[in-house]
PDB file of N, CA and C in Angstrom:
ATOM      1  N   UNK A   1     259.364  -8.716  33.485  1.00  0.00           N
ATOM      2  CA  UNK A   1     258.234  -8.251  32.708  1.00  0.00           C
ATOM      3  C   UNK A   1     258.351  -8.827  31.297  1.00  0.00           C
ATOM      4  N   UNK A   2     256.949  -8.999  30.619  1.00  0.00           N
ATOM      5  CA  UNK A   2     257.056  -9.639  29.010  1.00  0.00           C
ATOM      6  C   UNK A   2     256.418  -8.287  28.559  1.00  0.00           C
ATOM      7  N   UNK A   3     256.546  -8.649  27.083  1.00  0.00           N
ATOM      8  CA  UNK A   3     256.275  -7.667  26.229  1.00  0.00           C
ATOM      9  C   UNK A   3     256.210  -8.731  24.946  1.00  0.00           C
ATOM     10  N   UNK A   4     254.590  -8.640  24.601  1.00  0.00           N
ATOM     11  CA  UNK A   4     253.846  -9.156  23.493  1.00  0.00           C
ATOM     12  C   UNK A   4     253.865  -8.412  22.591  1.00  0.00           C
ATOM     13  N   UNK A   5     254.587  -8.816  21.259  1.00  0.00           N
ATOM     14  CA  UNK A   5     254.536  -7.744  20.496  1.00  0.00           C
ATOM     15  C   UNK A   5     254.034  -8.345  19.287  1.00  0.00           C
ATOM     16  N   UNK A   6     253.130  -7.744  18.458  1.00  0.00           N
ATOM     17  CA  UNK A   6     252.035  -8.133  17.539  1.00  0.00           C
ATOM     18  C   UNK A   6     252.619  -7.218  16.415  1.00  0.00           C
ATOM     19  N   UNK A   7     253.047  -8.068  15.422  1.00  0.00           N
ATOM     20  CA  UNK A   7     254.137  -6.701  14.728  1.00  0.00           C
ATOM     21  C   UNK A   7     253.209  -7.203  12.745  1.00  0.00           C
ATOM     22  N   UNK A   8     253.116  -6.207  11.933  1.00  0.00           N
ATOM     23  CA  UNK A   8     251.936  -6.105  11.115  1.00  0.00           C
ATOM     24  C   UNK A   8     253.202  -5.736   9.473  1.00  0.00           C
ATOM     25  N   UNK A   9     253.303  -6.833   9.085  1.00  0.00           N
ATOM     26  CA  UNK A   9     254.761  -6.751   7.973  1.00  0.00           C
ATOM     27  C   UNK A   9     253.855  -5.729   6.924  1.00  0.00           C
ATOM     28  N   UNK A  10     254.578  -4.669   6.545  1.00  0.00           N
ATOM     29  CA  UNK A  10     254.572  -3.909   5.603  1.00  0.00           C
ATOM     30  C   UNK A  10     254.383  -4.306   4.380  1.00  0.00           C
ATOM     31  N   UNK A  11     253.561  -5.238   3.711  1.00  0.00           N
ATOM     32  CA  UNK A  11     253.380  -6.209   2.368  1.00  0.00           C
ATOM     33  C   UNK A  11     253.066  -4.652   1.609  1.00  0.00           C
ATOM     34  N   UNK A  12     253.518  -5.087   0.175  1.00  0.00           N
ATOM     35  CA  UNK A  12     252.410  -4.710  -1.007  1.00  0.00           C
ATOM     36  C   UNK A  12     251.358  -5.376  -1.514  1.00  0.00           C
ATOM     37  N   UNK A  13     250.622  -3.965  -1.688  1.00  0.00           N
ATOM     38  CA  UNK A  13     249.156  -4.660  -2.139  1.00  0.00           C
ATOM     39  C   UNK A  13     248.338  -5.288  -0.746  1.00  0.00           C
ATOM     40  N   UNK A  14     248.710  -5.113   0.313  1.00  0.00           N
ATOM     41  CA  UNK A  14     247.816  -5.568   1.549  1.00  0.00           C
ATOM     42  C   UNK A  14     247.447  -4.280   2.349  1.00  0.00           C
ATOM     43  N   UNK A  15     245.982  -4.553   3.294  1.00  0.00           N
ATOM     44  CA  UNK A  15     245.650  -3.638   3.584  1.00  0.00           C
ATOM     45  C   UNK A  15     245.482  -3.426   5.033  1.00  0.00           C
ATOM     46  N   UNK A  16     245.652  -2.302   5.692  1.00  0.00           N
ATOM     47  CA  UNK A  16     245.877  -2.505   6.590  1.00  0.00           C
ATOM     48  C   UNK A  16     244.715  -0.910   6.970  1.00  0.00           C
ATOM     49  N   UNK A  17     243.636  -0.773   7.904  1.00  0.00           N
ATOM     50  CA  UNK A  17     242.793   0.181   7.850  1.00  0.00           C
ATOM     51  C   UNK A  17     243.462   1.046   9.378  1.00  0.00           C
ATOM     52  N   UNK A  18     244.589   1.769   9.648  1.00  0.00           N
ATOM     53  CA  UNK A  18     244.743   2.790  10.656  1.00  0.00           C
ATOM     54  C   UNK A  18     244.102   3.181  11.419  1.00  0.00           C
ATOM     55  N   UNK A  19     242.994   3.822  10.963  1.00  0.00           N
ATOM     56  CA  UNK A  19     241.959   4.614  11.803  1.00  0.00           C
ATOM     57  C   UNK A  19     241.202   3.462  12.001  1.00  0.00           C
ATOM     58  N   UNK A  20     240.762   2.074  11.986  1.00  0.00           N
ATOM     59  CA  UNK A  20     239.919   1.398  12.318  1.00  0.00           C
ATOM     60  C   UNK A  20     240.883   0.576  13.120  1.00  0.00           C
ATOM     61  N   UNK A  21     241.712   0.317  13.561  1.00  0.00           N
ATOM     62  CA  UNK A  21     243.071  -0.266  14.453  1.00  0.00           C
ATOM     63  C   UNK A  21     242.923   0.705  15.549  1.00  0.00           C
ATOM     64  N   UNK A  22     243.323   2.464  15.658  1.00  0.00           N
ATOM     65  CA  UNK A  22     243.521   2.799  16.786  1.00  0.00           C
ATOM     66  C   UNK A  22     241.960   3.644  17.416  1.00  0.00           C
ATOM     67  N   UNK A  23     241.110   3.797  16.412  1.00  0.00           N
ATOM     68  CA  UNK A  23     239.459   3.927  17.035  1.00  0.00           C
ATOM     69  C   UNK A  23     238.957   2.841  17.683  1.00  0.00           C
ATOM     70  N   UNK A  24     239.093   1.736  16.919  1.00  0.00           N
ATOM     71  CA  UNK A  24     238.224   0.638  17.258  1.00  0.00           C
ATOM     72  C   UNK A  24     238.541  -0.512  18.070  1.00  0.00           C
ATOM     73  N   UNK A  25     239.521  -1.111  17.506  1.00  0.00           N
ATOM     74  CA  UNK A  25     240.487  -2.194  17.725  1.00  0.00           C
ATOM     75  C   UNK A  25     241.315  -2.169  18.841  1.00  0.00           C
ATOM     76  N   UNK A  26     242.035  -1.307  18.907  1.00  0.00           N
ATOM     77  CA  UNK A  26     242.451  -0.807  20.102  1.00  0.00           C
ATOM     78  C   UNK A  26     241.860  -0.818  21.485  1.00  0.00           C
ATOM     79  N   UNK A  27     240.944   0.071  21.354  1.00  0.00           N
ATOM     80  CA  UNK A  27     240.450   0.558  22.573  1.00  0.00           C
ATOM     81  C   UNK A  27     239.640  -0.800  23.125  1.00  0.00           C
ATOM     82  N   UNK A  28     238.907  -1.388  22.366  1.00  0.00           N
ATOM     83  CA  UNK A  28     238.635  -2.626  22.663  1.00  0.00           C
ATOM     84  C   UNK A  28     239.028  -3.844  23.085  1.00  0.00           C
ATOM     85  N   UNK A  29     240.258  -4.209  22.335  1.00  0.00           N
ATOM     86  CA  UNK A  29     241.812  -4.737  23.416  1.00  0.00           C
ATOM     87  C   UNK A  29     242.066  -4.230  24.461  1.00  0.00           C
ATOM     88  N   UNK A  30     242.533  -3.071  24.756  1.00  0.00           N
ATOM     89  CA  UNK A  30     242.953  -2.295  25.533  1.00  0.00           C
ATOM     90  C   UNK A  30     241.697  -2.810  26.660  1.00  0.00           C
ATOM     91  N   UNK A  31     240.774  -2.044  26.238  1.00  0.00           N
ATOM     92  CA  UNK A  31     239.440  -2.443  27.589  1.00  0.00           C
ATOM     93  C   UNK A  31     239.192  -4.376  28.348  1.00  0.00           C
ATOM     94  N   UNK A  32     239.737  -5.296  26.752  1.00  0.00           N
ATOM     95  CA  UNK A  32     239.040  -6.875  27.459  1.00  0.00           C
ATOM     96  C   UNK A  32     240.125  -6.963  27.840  1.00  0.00           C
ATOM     97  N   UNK A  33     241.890  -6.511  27.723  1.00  0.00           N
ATOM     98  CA  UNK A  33     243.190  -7.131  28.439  1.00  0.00           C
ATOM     99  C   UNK A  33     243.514  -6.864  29.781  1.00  0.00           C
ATOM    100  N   UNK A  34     242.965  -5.216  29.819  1.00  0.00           N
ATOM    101  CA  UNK A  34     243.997  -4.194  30.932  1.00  0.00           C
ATOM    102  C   UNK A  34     243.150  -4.708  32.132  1.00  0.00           C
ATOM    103  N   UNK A  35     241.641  -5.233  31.858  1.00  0.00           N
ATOM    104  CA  UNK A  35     241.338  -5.723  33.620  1.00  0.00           C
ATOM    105  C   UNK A  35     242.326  -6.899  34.246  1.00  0.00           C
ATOM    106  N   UNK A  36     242.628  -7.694  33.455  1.00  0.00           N
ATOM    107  CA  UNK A  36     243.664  -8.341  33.860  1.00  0.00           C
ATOM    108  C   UNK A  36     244.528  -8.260  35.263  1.00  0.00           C
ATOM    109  N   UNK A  37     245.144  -8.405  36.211  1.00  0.00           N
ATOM    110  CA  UNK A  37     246.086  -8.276  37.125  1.00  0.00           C
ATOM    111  C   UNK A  37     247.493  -8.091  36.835  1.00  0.00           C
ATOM    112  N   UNK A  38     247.684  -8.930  35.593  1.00  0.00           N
ATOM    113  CA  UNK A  38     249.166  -8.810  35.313  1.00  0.00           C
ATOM    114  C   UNK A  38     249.160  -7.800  33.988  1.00  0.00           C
ATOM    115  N   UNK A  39     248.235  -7.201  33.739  1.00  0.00           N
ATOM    116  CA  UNK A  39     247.998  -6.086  33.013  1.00  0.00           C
ATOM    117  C   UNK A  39     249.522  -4.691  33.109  1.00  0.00           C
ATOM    118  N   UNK A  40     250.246  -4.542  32.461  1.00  0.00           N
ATOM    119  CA  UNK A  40     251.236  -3.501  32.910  1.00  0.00           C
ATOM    120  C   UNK A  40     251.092  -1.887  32.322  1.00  0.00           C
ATOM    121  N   UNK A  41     250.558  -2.377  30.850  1.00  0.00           N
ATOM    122  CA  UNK A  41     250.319  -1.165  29.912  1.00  0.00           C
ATOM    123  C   UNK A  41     250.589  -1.815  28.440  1.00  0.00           C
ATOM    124  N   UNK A  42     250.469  -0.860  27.094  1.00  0.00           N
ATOM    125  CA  UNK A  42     249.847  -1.185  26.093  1.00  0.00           C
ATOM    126  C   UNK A  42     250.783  -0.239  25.419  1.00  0.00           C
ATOM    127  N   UNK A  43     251.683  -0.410  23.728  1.00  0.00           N
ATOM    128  CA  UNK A  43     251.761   1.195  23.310  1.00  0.00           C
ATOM    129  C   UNK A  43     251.152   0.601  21.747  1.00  0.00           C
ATOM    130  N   UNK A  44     250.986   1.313  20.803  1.00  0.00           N
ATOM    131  CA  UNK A  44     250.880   1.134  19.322  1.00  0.00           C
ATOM    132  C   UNK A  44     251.813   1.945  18.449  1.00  0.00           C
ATOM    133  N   UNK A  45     252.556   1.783  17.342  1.00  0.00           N
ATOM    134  CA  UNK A  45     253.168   2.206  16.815  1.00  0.00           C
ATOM    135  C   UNK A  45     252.744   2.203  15.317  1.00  0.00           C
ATOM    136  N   UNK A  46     252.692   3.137  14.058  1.00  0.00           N
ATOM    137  CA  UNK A  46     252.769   3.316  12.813  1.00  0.00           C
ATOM    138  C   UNK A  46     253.714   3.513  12.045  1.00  0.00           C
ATOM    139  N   UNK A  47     254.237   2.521  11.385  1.00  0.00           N
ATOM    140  CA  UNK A  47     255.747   2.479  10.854  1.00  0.00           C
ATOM    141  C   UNK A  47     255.618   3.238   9.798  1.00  0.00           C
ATOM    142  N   UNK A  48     256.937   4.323   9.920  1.00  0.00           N
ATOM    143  CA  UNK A  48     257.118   5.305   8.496  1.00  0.00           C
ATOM    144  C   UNK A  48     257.829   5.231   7.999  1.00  0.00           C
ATOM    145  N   UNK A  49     259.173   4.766   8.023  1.00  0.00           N
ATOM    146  CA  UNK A  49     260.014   4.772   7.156  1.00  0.00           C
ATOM    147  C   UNK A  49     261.108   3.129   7.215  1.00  0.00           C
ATOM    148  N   UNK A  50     262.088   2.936   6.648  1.00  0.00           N
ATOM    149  CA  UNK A  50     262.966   2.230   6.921  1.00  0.00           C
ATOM    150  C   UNK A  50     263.691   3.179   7.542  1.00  0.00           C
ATOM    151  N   UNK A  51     265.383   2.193   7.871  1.00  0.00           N
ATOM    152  CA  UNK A  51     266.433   2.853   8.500  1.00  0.00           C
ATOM    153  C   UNK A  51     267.185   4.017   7.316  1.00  0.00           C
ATOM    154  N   UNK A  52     266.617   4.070   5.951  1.00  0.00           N
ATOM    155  CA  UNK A  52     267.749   4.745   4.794  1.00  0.00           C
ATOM    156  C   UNK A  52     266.307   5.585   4.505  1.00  0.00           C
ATOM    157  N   UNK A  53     266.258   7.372   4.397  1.00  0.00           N
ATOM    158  CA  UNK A  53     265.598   7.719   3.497  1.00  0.00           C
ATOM    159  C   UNK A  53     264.567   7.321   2.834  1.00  0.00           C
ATOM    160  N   UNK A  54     263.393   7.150   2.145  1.00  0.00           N
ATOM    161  CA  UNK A  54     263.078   6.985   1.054  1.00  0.00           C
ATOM    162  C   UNK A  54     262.428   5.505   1.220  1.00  0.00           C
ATOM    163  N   UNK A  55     263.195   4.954   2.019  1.00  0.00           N
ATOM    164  CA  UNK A  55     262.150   3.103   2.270  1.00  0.00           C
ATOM    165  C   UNK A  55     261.362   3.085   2.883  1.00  0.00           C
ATOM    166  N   UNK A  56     260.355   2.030   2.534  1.00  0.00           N
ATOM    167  CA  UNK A  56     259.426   1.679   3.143  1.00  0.00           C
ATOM    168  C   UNK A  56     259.702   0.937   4.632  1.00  0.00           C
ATOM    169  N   UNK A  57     259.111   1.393   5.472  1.00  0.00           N
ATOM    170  CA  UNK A  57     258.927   1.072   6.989  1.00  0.00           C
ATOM    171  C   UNK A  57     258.716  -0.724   6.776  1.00  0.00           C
ATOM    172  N   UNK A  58     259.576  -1.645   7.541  1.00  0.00           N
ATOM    173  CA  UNK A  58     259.172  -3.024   7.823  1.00  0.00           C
ATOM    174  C   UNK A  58     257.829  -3.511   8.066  1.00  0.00           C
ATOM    175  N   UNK A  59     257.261  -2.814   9.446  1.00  0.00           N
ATOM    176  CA  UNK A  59     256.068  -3.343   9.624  1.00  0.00           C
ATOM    177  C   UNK A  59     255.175  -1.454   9.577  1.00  0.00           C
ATOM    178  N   UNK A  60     253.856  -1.767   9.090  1.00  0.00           N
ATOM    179  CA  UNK A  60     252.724  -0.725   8.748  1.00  0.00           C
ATOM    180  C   UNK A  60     252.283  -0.273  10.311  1.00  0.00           C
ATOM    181  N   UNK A  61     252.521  -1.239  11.446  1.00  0.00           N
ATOM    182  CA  UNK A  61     252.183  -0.897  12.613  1.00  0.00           C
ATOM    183  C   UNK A  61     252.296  -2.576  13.518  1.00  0.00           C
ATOM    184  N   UNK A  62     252.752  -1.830  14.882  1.00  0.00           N
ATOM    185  CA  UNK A  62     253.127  -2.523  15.965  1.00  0.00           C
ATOM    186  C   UNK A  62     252.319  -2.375  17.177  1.00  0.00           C
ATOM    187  N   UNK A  63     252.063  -3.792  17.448  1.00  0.00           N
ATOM    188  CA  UNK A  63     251.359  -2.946  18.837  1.00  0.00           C
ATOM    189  C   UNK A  63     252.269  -4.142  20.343  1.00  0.00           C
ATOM    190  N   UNK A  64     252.208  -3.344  21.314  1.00  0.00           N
ATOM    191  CA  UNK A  64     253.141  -4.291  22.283  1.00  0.00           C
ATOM    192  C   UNK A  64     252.453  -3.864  23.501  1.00  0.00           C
ATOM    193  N   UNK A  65     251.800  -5.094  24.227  1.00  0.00           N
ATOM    194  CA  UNK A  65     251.597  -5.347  25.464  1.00  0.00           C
ATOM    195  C   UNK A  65     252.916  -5.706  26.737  1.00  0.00           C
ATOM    196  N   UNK A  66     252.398  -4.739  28.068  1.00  0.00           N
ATOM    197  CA  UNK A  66     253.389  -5.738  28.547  1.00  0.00           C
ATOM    198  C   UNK A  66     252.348  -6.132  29.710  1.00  0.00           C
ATOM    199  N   UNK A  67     253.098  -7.147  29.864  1.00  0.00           N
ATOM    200  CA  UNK A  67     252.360  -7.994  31.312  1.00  0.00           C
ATOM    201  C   UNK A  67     253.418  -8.414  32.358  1.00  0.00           C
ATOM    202  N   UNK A  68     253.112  -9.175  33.354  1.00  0.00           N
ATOM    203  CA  UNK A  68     253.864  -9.572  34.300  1.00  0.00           C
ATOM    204  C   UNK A  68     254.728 -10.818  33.950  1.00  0.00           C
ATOM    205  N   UNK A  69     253.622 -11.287  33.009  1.00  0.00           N
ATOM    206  CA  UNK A  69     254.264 -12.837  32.783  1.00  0.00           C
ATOM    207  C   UNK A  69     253.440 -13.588  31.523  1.00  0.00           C
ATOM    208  N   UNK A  70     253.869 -14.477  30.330  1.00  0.00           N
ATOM    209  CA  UNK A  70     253.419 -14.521  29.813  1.00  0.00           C
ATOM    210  C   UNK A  70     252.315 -15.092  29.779  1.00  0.00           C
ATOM    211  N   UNK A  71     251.994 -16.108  31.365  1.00  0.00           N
ATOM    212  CA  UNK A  71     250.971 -17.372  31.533  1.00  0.00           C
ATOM    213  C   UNK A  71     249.585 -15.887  31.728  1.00  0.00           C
ATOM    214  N   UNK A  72     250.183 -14.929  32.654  1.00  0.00           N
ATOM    215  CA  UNK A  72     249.621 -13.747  32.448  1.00  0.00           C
ATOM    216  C   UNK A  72     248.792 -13.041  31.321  1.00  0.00           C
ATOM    217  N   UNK A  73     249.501 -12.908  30.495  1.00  0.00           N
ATOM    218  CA  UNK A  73     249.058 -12.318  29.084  1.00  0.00           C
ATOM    219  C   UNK A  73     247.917 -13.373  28.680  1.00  0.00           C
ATOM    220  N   UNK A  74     248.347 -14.634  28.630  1.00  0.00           N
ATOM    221  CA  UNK A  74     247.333 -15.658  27.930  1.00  0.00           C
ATOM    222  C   UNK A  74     246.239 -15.554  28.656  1.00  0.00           C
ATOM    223  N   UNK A  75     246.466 -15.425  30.378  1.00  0.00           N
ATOM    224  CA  UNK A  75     244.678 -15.701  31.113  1.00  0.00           C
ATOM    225  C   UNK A  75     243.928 -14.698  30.947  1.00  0.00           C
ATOM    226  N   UNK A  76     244.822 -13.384  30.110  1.00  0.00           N
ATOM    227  CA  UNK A  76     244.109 -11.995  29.640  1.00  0.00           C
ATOM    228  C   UNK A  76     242.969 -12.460  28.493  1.00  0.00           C
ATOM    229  N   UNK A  77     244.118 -12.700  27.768  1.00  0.00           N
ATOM    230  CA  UNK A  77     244.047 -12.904  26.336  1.00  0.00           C
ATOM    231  C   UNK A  77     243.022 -13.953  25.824  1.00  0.00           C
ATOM    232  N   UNK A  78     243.436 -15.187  26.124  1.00  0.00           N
ATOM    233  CA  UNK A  78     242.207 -15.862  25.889  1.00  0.00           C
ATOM    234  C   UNK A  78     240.684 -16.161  26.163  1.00  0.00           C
ATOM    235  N   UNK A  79     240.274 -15.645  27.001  1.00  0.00           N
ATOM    236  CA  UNK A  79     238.708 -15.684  27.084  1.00  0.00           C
ATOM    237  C   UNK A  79     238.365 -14.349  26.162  1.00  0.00           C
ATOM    238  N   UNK A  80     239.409 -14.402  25.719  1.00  0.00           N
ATOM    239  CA  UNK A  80     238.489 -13.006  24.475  1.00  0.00           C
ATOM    240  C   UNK A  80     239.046 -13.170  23.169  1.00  0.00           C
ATOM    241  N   UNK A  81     239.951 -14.235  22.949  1.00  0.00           N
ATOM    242  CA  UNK A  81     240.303 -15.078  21.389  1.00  0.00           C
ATOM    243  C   UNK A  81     239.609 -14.173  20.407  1.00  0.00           C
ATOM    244  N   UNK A  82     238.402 -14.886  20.868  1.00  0.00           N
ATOM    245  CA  UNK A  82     238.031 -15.196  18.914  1.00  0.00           C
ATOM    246  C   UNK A  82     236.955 -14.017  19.024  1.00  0.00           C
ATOM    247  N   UNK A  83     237.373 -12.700  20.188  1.00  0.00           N
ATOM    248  CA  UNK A  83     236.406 -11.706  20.045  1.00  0.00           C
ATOM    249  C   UNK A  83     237.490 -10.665  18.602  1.00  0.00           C
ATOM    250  N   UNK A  84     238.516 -10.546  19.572  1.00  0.00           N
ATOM    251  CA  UNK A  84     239.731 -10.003  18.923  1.00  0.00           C
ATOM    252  C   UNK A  84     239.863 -10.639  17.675  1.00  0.00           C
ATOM    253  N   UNK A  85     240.665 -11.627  17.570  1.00  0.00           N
ATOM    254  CA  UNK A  85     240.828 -12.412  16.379  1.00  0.00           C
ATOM    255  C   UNK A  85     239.473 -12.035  15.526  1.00  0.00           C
ATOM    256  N   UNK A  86     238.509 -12.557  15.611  1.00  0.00           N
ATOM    257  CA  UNK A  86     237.524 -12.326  14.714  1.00  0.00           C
ATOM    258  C   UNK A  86     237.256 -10.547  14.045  1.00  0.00           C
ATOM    259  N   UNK A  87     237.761  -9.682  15.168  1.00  0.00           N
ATOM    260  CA  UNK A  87     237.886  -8.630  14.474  1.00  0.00           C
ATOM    261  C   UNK A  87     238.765  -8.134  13.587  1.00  0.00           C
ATOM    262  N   UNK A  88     239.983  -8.882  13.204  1.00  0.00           N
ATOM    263  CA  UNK A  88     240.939  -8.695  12.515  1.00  0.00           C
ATOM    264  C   UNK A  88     240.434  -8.402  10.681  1.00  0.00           C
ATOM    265  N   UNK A  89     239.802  -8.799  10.343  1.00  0.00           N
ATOM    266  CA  UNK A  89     239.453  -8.926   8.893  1.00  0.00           C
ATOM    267  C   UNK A  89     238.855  -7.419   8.686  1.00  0.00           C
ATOM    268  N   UNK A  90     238.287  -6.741   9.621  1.00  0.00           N
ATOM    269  CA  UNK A  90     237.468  -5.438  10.128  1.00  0.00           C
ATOM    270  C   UNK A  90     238.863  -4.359   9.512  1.00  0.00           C
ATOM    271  N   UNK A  91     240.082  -4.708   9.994  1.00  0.00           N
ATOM    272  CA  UNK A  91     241.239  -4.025   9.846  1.00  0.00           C
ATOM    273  C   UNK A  91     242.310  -4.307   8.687  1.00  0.00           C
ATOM    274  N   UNK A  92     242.500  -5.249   9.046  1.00  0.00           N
ATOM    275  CA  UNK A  92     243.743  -5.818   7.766  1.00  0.00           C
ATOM    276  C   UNK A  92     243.711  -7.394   7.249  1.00  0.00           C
ATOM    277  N   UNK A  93     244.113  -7.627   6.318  1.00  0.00           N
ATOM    278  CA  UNK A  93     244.223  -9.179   5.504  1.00  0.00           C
ATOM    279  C   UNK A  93     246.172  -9.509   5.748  1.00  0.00           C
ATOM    280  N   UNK A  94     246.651  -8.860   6.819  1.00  0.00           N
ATOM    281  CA  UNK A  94     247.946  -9.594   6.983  1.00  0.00           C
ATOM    282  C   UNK A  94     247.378 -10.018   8.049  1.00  0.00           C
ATOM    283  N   UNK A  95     248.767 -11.230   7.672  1.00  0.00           N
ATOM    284  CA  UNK A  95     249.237 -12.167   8.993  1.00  0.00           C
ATOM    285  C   UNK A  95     250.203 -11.876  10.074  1.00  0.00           C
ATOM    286  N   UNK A  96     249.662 -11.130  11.476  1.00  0.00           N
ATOM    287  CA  UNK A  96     250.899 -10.654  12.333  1.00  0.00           C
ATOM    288  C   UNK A  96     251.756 -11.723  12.761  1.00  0.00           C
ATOM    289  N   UNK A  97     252.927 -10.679  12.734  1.00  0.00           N
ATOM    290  CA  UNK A  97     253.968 -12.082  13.272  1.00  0.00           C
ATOM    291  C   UNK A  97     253.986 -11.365  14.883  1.00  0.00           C
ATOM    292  N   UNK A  98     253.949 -12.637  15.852  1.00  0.00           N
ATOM    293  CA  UNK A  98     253.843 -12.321  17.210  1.00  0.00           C
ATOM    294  C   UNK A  98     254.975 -12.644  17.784  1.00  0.00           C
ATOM    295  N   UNK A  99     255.586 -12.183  18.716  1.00  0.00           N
ATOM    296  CA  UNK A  99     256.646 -12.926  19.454  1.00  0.00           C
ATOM    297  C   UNK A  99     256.527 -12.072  20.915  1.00  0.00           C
ATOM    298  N   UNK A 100     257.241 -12.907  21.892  1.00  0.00           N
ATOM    299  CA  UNK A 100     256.966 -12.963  23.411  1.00  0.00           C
ATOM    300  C   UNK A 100     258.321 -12.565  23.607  1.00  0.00           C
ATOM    301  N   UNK A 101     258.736 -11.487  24.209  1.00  0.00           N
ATOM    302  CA  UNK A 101     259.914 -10.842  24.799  1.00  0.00           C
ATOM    303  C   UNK A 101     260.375 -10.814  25.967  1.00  0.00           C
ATOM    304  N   UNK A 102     261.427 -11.082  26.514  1.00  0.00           N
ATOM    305  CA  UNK A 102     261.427 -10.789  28.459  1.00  0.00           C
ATOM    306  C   UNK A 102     262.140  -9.523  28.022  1.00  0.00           C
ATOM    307  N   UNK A 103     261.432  -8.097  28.966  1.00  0.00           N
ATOM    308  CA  UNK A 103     261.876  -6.890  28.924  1.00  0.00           C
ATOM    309  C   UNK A 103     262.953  -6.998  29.870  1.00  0.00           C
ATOM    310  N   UNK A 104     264.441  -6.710  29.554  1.00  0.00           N
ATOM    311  CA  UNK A 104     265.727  -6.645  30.516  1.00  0.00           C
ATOM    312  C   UNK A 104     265.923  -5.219  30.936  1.00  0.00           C
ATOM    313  N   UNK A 105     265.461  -4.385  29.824  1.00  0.00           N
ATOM    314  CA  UNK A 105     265.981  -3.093  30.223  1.00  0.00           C
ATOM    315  C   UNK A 105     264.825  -1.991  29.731  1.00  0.00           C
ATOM    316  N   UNK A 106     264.263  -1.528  30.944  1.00  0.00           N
ATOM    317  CA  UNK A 106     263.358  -0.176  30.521  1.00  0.00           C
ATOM    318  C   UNK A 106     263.298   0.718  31.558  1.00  0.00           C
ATOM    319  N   UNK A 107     263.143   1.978  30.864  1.00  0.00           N
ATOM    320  CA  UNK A 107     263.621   3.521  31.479  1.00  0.00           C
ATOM    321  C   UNK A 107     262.551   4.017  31.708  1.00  0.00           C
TER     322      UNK A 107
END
């Protein structure tokens, strides 16, 4: 199994809109990916803290797909590019950093 993870760096001074990510954004991903076949499931995360007290969380929010495979994820993913992508500005002015995972171990 992969696991796409779309991870949203905690900048200052950048904005990142929450409630317009898991109302909007979301559910709308969620709806053009999950018909997919290699579709597995979806989670989102809101980063609160660092690892010490008192710090700021790395990334403002995470979101991680998993699929079967990554050629998978892409035949999801791309015929809906630049629906997604184009909604990004709707939500935040960061740049996610993405990376492609092989899941070894899940409970």
């Amino acid at each position: 199994m992969i696991r796409i993870s779309i991870l949203y760096p905690n900048k200052p001074g950048s904005r990142f809109d929450l409630g317009y990510y898991i109302q909007t954004h979301m559910p709308m991903s969620i709806d053009l990916l999950s018909g997919h076949p290699g579709f597995n499931g979806v989670s989102v995360e809101h980063g609160l803290s660092g690892a010490i007290p008192g710090t700021e969380a790395a990334y403002i929010a995470m979101c991680h797909f998993l699929f079967d495979s990554a050629e998978n994820f892409m035949a999801a993913f791309l015929p809906h590019a630049a629906v997604l992508q184009g909604d990004m500005p709707n939500y935040t002015d960061i740049a996610p950093v993405i990376q492609v995972n092989e899941v070894l171990i899940a409970r």
